[in-house]
Protein backbone atom coordinates (compact mmCIF):
# COMPACT_ATOMS: atom_id res chain seq x y z
CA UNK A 1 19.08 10.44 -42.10
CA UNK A 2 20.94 9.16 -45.07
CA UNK A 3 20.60 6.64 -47.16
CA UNK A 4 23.36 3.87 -48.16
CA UNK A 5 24.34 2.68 -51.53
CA UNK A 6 20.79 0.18 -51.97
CA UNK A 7 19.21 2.63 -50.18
CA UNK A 8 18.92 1.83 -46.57
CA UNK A 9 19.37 3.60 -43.69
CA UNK A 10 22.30 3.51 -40.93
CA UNK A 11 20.57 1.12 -38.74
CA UNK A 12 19.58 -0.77 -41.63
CA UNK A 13 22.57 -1.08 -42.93
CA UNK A 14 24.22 -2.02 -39.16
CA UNK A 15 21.22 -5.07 -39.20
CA UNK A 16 22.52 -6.55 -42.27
CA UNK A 17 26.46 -6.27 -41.44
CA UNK A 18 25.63 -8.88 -38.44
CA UNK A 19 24.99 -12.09 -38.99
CA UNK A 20 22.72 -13.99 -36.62
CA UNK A 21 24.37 -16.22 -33.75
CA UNK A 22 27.71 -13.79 -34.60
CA UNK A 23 29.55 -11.93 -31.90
CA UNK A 24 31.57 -9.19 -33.04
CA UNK A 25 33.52 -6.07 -31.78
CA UNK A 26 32.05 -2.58 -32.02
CA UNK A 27 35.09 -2.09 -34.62
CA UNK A 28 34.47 -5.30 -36.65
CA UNK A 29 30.81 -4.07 -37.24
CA UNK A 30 31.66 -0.48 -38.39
CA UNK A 31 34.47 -1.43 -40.54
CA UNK A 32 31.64 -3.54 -42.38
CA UNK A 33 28.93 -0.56 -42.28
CA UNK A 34 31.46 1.59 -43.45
CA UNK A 35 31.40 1.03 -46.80
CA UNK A 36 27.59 0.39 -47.15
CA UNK A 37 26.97 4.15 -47.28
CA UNK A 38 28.11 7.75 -46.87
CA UNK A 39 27.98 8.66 -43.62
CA UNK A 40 30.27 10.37 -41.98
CA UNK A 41 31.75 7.93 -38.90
CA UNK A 42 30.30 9.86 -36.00
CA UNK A 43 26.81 9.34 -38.04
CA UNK A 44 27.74 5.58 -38.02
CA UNK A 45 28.96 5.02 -33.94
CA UNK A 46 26.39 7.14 -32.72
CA UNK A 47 23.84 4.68 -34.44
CA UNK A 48 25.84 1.26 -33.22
CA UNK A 49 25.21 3.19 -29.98
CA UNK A 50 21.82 3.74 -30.15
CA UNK A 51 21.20 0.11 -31.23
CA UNK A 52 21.78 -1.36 -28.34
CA UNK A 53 19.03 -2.63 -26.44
CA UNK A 54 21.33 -2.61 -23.13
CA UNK A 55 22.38 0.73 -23.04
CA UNK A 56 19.31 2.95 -22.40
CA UNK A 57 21.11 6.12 -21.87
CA UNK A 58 22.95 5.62 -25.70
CA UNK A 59 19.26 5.93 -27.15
CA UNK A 60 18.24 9.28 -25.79
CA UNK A 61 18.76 11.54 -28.72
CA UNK A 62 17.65 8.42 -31.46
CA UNK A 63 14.11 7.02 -32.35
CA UNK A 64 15.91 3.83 -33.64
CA UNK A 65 14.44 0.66 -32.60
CA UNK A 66 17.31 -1.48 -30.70
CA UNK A 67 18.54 -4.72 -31.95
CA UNK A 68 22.27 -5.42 -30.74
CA UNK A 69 23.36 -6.85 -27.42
CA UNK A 70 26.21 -5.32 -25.90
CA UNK A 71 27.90 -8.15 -23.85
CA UNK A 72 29.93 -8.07 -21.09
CA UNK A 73 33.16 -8.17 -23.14
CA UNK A 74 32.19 -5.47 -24.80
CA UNK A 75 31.33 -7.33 -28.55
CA UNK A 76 27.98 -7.28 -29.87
CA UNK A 77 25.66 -9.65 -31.45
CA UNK A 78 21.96 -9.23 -32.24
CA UNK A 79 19.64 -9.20 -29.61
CA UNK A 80 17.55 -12.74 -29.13
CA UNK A 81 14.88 -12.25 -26.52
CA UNK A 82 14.98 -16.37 -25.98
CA UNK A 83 18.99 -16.16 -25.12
CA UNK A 84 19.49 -12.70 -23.63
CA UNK A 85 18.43 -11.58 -20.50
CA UNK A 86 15.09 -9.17 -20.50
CA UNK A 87 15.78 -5.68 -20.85
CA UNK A 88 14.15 -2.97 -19.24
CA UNK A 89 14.74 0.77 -19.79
């Protein structure tokens, strides 16, 4: 996988576009992440995807360990195992 301009990966770079306690849209976060690296946009929404610790299925084809909560309006925030409900696969 590619690395972004200080040399982290996708994920990485996804982890320190969020701030903790913030809730965000799916679009909010990549427009951040965007300019962190160069990789291409599918690169980018395939690992917001894969992030998420409540959507199993999104995490089949990636070894990334999840750290976003999807909620039910469909914005994410990073995953707090003392607020969010458990998660199981």
């Amino acid at each position: 996988m590619g690395k972004g301009i200080k040399g982290e990966s996708c994920p990485e770079a996804i982890r320190k576009a969020i701030l903790h306690g913030e809730i965000i849209s799916f679009s909010e976060l990549f427009s951040r992440v965007r300019p962190m690296g160069l990789w291409k946009d599918n690169r980018i929404w395939q690992a917001l995807m894969a992030s998420v610790v409540n959507l199993p299925p999104a995490r089949r084809w990636w070894s990334i360990e999840p750290f976003l909560f999807l909620h039910e309006d469909g914005r994410v925030s990073l995953y707090d195992e003392r607020v969010h409900p458990k998660v199981v696969d």
